[in-house]
Protein backbone atom coordinates (compact mmCIF):
# COMPACT_ATOMS: atom_id res chain seq x y z
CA UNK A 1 8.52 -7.32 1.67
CA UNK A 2 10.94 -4.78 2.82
CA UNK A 3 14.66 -5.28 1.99
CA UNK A 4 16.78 -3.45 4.13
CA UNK A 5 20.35 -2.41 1.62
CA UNK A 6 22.05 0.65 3.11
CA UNK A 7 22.43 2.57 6.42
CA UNK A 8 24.26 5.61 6.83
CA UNK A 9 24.10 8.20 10.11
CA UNK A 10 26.29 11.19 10.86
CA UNK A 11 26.18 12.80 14.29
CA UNK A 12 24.04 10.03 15.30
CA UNK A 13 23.06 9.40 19.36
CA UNK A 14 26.99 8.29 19.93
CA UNK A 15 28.44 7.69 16.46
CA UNK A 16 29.82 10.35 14.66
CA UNK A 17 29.52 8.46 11.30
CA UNK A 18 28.55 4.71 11.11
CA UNK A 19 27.58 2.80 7.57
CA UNK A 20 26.44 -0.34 7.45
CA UNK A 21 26.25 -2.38 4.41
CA UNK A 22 23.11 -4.77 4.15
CA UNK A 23 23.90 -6.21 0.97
CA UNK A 24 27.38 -8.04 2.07
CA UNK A 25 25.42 -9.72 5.40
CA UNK A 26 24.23 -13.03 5.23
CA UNK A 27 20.22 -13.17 6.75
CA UNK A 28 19.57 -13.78 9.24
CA UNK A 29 22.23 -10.58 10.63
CA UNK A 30 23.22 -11.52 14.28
CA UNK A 31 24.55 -8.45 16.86
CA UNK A 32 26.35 -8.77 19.53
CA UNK A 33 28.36 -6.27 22.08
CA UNK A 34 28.56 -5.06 25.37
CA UNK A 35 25.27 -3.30 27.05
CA UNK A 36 24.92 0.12 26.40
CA UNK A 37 27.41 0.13 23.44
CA UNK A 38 24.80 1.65 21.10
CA UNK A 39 23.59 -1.67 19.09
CA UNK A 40 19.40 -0.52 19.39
CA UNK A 41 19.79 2.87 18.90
CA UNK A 42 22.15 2.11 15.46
CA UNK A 43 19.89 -0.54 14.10
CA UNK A 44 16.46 -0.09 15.78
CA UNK A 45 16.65 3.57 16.16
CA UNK A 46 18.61 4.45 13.04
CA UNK A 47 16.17 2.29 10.52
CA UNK A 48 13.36 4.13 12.35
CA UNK A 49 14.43 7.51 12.02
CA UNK A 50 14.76 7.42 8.13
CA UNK A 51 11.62 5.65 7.30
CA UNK A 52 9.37 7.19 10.20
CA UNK A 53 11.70 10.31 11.48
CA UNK A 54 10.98 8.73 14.79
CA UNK A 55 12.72 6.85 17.31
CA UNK A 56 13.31 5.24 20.89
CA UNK A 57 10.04 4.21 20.52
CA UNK A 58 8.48 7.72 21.09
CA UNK A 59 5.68 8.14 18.61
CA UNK A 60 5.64 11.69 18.66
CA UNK A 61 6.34 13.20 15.43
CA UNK A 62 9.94 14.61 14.82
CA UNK A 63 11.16 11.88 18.10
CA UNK A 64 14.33 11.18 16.07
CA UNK A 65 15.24 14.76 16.82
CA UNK A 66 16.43 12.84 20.48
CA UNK A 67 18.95 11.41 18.87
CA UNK A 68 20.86 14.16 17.64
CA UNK A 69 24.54 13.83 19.02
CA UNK A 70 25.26 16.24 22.02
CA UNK A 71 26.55 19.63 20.85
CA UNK A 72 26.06 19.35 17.22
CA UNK A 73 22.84 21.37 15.27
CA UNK A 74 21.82 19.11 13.38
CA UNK A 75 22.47 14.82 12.55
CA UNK A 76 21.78 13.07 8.86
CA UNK A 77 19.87 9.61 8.91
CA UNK A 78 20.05 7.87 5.15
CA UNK A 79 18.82 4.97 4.44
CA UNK A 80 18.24 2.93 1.20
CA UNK A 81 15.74 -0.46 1.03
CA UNK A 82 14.13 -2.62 -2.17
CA UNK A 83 10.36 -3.47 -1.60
CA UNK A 84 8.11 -4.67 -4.62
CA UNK A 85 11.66 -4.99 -6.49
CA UNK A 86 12.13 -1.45 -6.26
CA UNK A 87 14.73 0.56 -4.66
CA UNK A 88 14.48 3.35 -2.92
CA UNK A 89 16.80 6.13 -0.99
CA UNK A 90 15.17 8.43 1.74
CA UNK A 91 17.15 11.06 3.48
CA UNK A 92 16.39 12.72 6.82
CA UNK A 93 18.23 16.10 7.92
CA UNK A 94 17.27 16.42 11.60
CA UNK A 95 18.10 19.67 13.08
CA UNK A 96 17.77 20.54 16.67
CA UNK A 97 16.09 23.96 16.66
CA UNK A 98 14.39 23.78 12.95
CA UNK A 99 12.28 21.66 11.35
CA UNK A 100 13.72 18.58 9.71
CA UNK A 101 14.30 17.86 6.15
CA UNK A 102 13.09 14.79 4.37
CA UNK A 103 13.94 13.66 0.74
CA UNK A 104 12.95 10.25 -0.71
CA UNK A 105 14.63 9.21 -4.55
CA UNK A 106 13.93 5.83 -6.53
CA UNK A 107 17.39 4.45 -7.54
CA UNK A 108 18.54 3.08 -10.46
CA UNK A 109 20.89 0.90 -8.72
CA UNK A 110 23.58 3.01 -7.09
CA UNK A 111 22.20 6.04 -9.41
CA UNK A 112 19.30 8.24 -8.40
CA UNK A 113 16.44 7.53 -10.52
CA UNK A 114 14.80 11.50 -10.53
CA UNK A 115 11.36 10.27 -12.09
CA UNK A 116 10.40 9.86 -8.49
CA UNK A 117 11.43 12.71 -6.00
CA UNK A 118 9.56 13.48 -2.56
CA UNK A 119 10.43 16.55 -0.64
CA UNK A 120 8.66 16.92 2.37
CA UNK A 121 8.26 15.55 5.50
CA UNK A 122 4.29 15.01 5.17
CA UNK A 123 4.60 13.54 1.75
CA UNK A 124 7.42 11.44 2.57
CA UNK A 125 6.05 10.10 5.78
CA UNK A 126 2.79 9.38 3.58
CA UNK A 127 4.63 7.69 1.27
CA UNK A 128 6.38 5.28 3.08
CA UNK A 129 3.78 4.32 5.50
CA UNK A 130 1.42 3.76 2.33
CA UNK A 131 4.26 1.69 0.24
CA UNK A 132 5.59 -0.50 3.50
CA UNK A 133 1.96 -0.64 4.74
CA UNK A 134 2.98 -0.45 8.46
CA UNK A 135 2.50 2.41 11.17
CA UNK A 136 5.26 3.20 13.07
CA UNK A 137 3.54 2.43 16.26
CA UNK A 138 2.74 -1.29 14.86
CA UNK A 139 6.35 -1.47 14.14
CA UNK A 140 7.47 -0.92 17.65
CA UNK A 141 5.18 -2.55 19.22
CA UNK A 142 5.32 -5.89 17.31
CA UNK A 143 8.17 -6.31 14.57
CA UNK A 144 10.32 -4.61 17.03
CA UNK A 145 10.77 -5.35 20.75
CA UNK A 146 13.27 -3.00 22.88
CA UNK A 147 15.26 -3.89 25.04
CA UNK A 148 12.96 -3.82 28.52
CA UNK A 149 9.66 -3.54 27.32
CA UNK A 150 8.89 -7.63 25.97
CA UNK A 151 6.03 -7.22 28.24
CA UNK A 152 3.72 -4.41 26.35
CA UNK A 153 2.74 -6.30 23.92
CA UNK A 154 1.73 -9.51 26.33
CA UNK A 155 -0.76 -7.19 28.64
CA UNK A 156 -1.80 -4.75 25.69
CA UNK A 157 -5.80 -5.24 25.73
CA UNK A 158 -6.96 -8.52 23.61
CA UNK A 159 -8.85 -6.05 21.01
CA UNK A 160 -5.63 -3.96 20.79
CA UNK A 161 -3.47 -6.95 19.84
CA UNK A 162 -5.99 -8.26 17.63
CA UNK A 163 -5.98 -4.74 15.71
CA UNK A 164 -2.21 -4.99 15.54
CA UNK A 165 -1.98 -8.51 14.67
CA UNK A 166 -4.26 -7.30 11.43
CA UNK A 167 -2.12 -4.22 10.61
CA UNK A 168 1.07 -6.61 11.04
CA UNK A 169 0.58 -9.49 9.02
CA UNK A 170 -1.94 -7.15 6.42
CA UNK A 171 -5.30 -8.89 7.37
CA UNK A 172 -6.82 -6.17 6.94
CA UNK A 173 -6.49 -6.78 3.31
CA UNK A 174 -9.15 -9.84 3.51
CA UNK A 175 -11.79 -7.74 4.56
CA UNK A 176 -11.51 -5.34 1.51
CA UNK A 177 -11.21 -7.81 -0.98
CA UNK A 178 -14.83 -9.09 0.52
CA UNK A 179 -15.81 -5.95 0.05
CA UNK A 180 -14.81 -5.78 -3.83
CA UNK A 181 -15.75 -9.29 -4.35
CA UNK A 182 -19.28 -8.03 -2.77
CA UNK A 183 -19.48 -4.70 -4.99
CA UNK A 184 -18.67 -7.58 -8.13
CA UNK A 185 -20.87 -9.93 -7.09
CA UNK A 186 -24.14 -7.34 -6.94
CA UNK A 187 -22.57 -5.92 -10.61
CA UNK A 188 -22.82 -9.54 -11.72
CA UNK A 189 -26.16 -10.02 -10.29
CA UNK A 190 -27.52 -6.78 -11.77
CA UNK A 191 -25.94 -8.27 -15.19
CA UNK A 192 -28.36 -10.75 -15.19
CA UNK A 193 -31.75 -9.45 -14.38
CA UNK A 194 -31.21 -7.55 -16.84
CA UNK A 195 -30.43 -10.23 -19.39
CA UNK A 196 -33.13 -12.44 -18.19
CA UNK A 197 -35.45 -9.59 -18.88
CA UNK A 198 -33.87 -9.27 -22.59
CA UNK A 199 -34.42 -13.14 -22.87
CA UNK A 200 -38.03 -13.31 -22.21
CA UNK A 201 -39.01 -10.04 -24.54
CA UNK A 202 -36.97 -12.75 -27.19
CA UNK A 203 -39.31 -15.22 -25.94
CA UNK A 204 -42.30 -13.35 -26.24
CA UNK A 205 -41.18 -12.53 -29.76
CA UNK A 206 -40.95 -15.50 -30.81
CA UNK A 207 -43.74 -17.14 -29.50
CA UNK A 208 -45.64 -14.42 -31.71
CA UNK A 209 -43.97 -15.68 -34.77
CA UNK A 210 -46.35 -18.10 -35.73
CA UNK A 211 -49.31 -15.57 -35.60
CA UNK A 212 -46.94 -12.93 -37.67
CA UNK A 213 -46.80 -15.95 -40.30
CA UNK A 214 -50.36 -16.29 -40.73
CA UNK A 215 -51.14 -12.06 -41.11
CA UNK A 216 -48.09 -12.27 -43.91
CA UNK A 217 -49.63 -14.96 -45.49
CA UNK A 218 -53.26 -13.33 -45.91
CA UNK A 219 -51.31 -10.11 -47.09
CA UNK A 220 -49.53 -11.94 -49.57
CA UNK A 221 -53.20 -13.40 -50.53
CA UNK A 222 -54.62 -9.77 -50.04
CA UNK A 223 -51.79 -8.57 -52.04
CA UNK A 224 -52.67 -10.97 -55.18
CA UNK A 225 -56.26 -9.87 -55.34
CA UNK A 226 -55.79 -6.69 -55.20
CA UNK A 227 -53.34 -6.66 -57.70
CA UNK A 228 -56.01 -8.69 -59.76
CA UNK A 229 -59.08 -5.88 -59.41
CA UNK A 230 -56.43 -3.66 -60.47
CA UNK A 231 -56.14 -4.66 -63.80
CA UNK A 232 -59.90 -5.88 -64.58
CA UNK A 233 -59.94 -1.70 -63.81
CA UNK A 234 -57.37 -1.14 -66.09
């Protein structure tokens, strides 16, 4: 599960520099404030830009660029979260006209841990979406509800919800452990033909034991007499 522990913008939609502080809330974190004082696009949109570098629900790549404050070049979106009991710090430089910069670190906790460093926007983006295991656009459209636009979800075709519903809650996840449990199942199965077919060669061999007795025993007896002409030649 995703832990969310640090959130720092600078030159932000409206705020020049806002922090908040995860780790000193109690859950659930209640927000409250006048309409239009910035409370989505800080929490929503600012969580959103560092782990997707998208936001306002725009699923266009490079979206968060929109909420670069008006006149500056460029706004920083940091943000660090635990999942799996790890931590982790990713860093998004958005500049208006260039492309952005993305850096992810492990932390050590409030060190930088550099056995894990991701430049890139690509391989950041990949690694994120691979360690949450949730697209953007299932994000937004489920786990997060804008203000306005409750209603998507509700008359979203029934097979689009459904798909969703699976990436959401990680259903999907049922459907590939059938899968291994049916790749182990014919290894299994394969197993044992092929020790059945070792048993009944054992069976066969023994059931000849009783006929290998009886050829030792006349070569033993064979044995003897021959042994015997040998020395009446001698």
């Amino acid at each position: 599960m995703l832990k969310l522990l640090k959130l720092r913008v600078e030159n932000f939609a409206t705020f020049d520099r806002a922090e908040i502080n995860f780790e000193v809330l109690d859950y659930p974190v209640f927000i409250e404030g006048r309409t239009g004082a910035g409370k989505t696009t800080l929490f929503v949109d600012g969580i959103t830009a560092a782990l997707y570098g998208k936001a306002y629900g725009d699923n266009n790549p490079g979206s968060a660029k929109k909420a670069i404050m008006k006149g500056k070049p460029r706004s920083i979106v940091e943000l660090e979260f635990e999942i799996e009991g790890e931590k982790y710090r990713i860093q998004r430089i958005l500049y208006r006209d260039a492309p952005s910069e993305s850096k992810l670190y492990k932390m050590d906790g409030n060190r930088i841990d550099y056995s894990l460093e991701i430049s890139g926007t690509k391989k950041v983006d990949k690694f994120v979406e691979e360690k949450i295991g949730l697209r953007y656009d299932t994000l937004m459209h489920y786990g997060i509800v804008r203000q306005g636009e409750v209603y998507q979800f509700i008359n979203m075709p029934a097979y689009k919800r459904r798909d969703l519903l699976i990436d959401l809650f990680k259903l999907g996840i049922f459907e590939k452990l059938k899968e291994i449990a049916k790749n182990k199942k014919r290894t299994k199965e394969s197993d044992r033909d092929q020790k059945r077919g070792q048993l009944n060669e054992l069976i066969r061999d023994v059931k000849e034991i009783p006929e290998l007795e009886k050829r030792r025993n006349k070569l033993i007896t064979d044995l003897a007499e021959v042994r015997k002409e040998i020395e009446t030649l001698d």
